[in-house]
Protein backbone atom coordinates (compact mmCIF):
# COMPACT_ATOMS: atom_id res chain seq x y z
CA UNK A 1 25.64 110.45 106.26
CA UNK A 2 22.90 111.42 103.94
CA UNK A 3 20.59 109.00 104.11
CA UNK A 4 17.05 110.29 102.61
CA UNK A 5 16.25 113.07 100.12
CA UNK A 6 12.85 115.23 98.79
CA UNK A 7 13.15 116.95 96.36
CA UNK A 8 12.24 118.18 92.56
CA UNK A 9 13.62 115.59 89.75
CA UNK A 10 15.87 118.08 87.65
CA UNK A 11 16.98 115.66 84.50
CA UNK A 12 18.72 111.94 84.14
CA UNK A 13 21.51 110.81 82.36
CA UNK A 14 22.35 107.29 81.04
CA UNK A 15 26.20 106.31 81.15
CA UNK A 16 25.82 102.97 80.01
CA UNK A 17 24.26 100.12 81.63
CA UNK A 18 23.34 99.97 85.19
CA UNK A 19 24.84 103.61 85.26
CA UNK A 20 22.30 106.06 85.24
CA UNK A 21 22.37 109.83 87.13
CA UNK A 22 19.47 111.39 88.63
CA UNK A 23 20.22 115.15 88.87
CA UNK A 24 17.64 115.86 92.20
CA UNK A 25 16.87 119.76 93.04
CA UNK A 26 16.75 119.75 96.85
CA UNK A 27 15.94 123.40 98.20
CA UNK A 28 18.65 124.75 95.22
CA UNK A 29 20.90 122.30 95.72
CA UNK A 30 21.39 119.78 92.75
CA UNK A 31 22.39 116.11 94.12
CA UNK A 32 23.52 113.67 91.94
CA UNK A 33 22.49 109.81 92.61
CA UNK A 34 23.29 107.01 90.81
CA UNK A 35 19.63 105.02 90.25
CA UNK A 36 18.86 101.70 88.67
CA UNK A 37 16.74 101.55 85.43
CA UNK A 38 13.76 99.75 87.20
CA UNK A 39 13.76 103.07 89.38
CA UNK A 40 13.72 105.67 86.69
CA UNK A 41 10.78 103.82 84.90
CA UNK A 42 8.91 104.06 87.95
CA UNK A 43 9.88 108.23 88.59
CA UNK A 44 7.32 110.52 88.04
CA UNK A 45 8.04 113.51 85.41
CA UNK A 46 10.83 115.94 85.44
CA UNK A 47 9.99 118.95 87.71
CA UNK A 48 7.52 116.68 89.76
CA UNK A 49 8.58 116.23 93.61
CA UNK A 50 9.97 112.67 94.92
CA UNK A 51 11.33 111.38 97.80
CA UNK A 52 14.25 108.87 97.26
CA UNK A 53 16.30 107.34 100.48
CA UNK A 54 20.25 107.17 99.64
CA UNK A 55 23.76 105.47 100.48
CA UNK A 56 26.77 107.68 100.64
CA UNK A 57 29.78 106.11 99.55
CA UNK A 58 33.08 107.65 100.18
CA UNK A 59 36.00 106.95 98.41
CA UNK A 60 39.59 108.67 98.61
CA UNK A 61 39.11 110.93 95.31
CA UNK A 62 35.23 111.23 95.15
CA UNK A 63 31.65 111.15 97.12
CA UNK A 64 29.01 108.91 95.26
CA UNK A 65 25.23 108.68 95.89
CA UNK A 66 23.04 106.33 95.35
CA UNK A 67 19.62 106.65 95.33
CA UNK A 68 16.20 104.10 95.95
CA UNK A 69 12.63 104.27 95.98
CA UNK A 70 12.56 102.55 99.50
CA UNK A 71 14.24 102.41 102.76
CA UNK A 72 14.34 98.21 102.04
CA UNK A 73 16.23 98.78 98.73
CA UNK A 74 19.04 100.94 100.24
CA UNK A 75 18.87 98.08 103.12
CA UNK A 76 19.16 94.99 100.40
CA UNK A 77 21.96 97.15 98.94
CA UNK A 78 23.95 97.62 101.79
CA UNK A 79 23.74 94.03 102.70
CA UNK A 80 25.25 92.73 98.91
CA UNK A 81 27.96 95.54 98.91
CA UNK A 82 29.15 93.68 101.99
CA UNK A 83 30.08 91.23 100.61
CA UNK A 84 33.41 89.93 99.01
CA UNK A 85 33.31 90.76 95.46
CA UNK A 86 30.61 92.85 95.52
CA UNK A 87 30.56 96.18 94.58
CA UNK A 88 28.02 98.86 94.13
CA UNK A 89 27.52 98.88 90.56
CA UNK A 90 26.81 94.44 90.70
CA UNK A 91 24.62 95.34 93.77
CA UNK A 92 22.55 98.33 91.57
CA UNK A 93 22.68 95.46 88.78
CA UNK A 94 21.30 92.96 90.78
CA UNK A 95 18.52 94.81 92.06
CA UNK A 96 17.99 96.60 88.35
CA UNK A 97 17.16 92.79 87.17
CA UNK A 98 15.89 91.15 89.69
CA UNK A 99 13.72 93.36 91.80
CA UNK A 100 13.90 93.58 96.16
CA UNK A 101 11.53 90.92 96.45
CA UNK A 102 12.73 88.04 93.83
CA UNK A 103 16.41 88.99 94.80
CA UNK A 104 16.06 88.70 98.47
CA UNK A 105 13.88 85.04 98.17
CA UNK A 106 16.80 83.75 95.47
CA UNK A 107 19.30 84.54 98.08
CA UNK A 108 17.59 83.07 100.94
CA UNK A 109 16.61 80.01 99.12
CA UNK A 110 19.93 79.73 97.75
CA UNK A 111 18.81 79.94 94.21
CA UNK A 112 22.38 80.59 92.62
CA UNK A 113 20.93 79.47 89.09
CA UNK A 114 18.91 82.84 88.97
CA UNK A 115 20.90 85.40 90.90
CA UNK A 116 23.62 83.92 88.05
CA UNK A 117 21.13 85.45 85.78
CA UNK A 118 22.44 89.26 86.18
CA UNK A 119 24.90 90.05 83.99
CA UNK A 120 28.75 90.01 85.80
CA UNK A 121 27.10 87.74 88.49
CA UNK A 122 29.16 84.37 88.25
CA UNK A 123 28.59 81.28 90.06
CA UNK A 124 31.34 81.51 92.52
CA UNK A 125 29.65 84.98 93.10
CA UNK A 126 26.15 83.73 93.55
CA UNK A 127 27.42 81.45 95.52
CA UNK A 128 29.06 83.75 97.72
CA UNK A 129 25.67 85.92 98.15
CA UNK A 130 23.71 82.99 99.02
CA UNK A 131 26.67 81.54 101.53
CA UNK A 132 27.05 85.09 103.34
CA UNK A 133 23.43 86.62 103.26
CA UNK A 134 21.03 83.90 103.47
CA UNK A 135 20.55 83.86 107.00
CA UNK A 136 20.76 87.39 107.70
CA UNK A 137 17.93 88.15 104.65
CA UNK A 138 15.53 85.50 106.47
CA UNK A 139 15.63 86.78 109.05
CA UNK A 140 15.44 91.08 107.61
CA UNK A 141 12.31 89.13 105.66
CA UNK A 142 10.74 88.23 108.59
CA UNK A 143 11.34 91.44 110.83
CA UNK A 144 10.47 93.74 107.80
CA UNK A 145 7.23 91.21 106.44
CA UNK A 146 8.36 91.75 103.31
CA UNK A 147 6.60 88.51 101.10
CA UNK A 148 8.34 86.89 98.72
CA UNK A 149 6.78 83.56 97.89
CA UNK A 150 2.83 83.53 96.91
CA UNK A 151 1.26 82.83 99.92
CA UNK A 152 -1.52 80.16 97.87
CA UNK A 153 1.55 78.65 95.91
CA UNK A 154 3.74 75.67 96.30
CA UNK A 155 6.62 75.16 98.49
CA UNK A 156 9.74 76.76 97.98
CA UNK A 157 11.69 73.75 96.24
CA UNK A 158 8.76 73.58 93.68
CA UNK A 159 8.11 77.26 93.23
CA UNK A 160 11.77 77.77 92.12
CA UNK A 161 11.21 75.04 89.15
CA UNK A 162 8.09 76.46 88.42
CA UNK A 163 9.53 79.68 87.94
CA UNK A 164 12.56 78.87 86.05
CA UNK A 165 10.88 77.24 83.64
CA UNK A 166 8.18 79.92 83.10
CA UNK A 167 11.16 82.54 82.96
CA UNK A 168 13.03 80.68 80.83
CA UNK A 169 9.90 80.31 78.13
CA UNK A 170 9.67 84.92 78.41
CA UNK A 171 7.12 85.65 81.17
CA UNK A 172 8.00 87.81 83.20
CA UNK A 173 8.18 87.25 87.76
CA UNK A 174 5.30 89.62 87.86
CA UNK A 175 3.72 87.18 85.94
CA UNK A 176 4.50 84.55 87.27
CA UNK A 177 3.69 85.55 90.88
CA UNK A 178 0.69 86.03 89.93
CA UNK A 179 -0.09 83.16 87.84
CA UNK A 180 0.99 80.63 90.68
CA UNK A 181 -1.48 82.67 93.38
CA UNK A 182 -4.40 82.48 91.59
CA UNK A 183 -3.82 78.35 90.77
CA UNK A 184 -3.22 78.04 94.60
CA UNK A 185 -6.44 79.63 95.03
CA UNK A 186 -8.57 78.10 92.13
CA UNK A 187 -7.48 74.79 92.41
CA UNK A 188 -6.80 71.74 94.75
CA UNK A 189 -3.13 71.58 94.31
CA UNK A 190 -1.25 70.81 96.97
CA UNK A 191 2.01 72.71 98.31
CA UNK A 192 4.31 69.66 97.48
CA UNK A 193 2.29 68.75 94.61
CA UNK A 194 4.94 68.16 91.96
CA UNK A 195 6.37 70.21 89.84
CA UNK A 196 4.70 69.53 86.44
CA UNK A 197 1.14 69.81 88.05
CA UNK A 198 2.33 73.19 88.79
CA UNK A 199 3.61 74.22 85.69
CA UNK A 200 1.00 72.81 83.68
CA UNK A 201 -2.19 74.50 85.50
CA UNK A 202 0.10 78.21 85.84
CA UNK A 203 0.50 77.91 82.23
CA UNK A 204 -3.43 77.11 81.72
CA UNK A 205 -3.95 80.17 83.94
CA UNK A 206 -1.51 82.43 81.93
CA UNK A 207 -2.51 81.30 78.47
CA UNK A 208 -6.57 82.31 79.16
C-alpha cells in the first residue's frame, strides 16, 4: 500500500465539487490523488516540493489515491469510510467542510446537527457517524493529543450552542475558537456558565 508521498506538485484539476486531482511528480513518476479543497488552498506553488500521506483504494476496474496534508487526516478518513454509508467522496466532503479537528469533536460529542451541515450528510447518516465512531475518536483524540475544545472555554454541552449560534450568524470555527479562548481567559466565566453569558461576551470579543 502506498501510504506517504514527496514529491514536486505538477498541476490540479477541479471535477466538480469535492473532486479535485493533484497531479504529484515523484522521481518522474506522475501520481494522481484525489485532495479536498481546504488542502489545495493550503499547497504551496506548482513546481514547489510537498509531502502528502495517502490511502489507496482498490476497486475491481481502477486504483484511486487520495491524498492529505497529515498522517491524522488519512487516519480520520479511514475511520468515516468504515462506516455504513460512507464513502470516500462524503468522507473527503466532510473533512473539506469541517476541518480534522471540528469533525472529530462533532463526532465524539455527538453533534449530528453540524456534521448534518456537509452537503449529502443526512441525519440518519450523522447519526450513524456519531453511533459507530464516537468512542473509537475519543479515544484516537486522546492517544494522538489532538485538541479540539478551547482549553479556557466552556464545557462541551455549552460550547456546542455557543458555536452554532455564532456559525449560524457567518463567523467562521477559526473564529470562533478563538473568540471563546480568549473570553475564558479574560473573564470570570465559569465552564457551566450558561449559554447566553457565553455568547454574549464571545460576541463582545469578536465585534472589538
Amino acid at each position: 500500500m502506498i501510504g506517504f508521498l514527496r514529491g514536486t506538485i505538477l498541476g490540479t484539476q477541479k471535477l466538480g465539487v469535492n473532486r479535485i486531482i493533484l497531479c504529484l511528480d515523484v522521481q518522474g513518476v506522475g501520481y494522481d490523488l484525489l485532495i479536498t479543497t481546504r488542502l489545495l488552498n493550503a499547497l504551496p506553488p506548482v513546481a514547489e516540493p510537498v509531502a502528502l500521506f495517502t490511502h489507496l483504494q482498490v476497486r475491481d476496474d481502477q486504483l484511486l489515491l487520495y491524498g492529505f496534508g497529515s498522517a491524522p487526516e488519512r487516519d480520520l478518513f479511514r475511520q468515516l469510510i468504515s462506516v455504513s454509508g460512507v464513502g470516500p467522496q462524503l468522507g473527503l466532503a466532510l473533512l473539506d467542510s469541517l476541518g480534522l479537528s471540528e469533525l472529530v469533536q462533532a463526532i465524539v460529542s455527538g453533534n449530528t446537527r453540524r456534521l448534518s451541515r456537509t452537503p449529502g450528510v443526512g441525519t440518519k447518516t450523522a447519526e450513524r457517524l456519531a453511533l459507530e465512531l464516537k468512542t473509537k475518536l475519543a479515544a484516537w483524540r486522546d492517544q494522538t493529543g489532538l485538541v479540539t475544545t478551547p482549553a479556557a472555554g466552556p464545557i462541551v454541552a455549552i460550547q456546542e450552542d455557543v458555536e452554532m449560534t455564532l456559525l449560524a450568524l457567518g463567523y467562521t470555527a477559526q473564529e470562533i475558537r478563538q473568540a471563546l479562548e480568549a473570553v475564558g481567559q479574560s473573564t470570570a466565566l465559569a465552564k457551566n456558565a450558561d449559554a447566553e453569558a457565553w455568547l454574549r461576551e464571545t460576541i463582545t470579543w469578536l465585534s472589538q
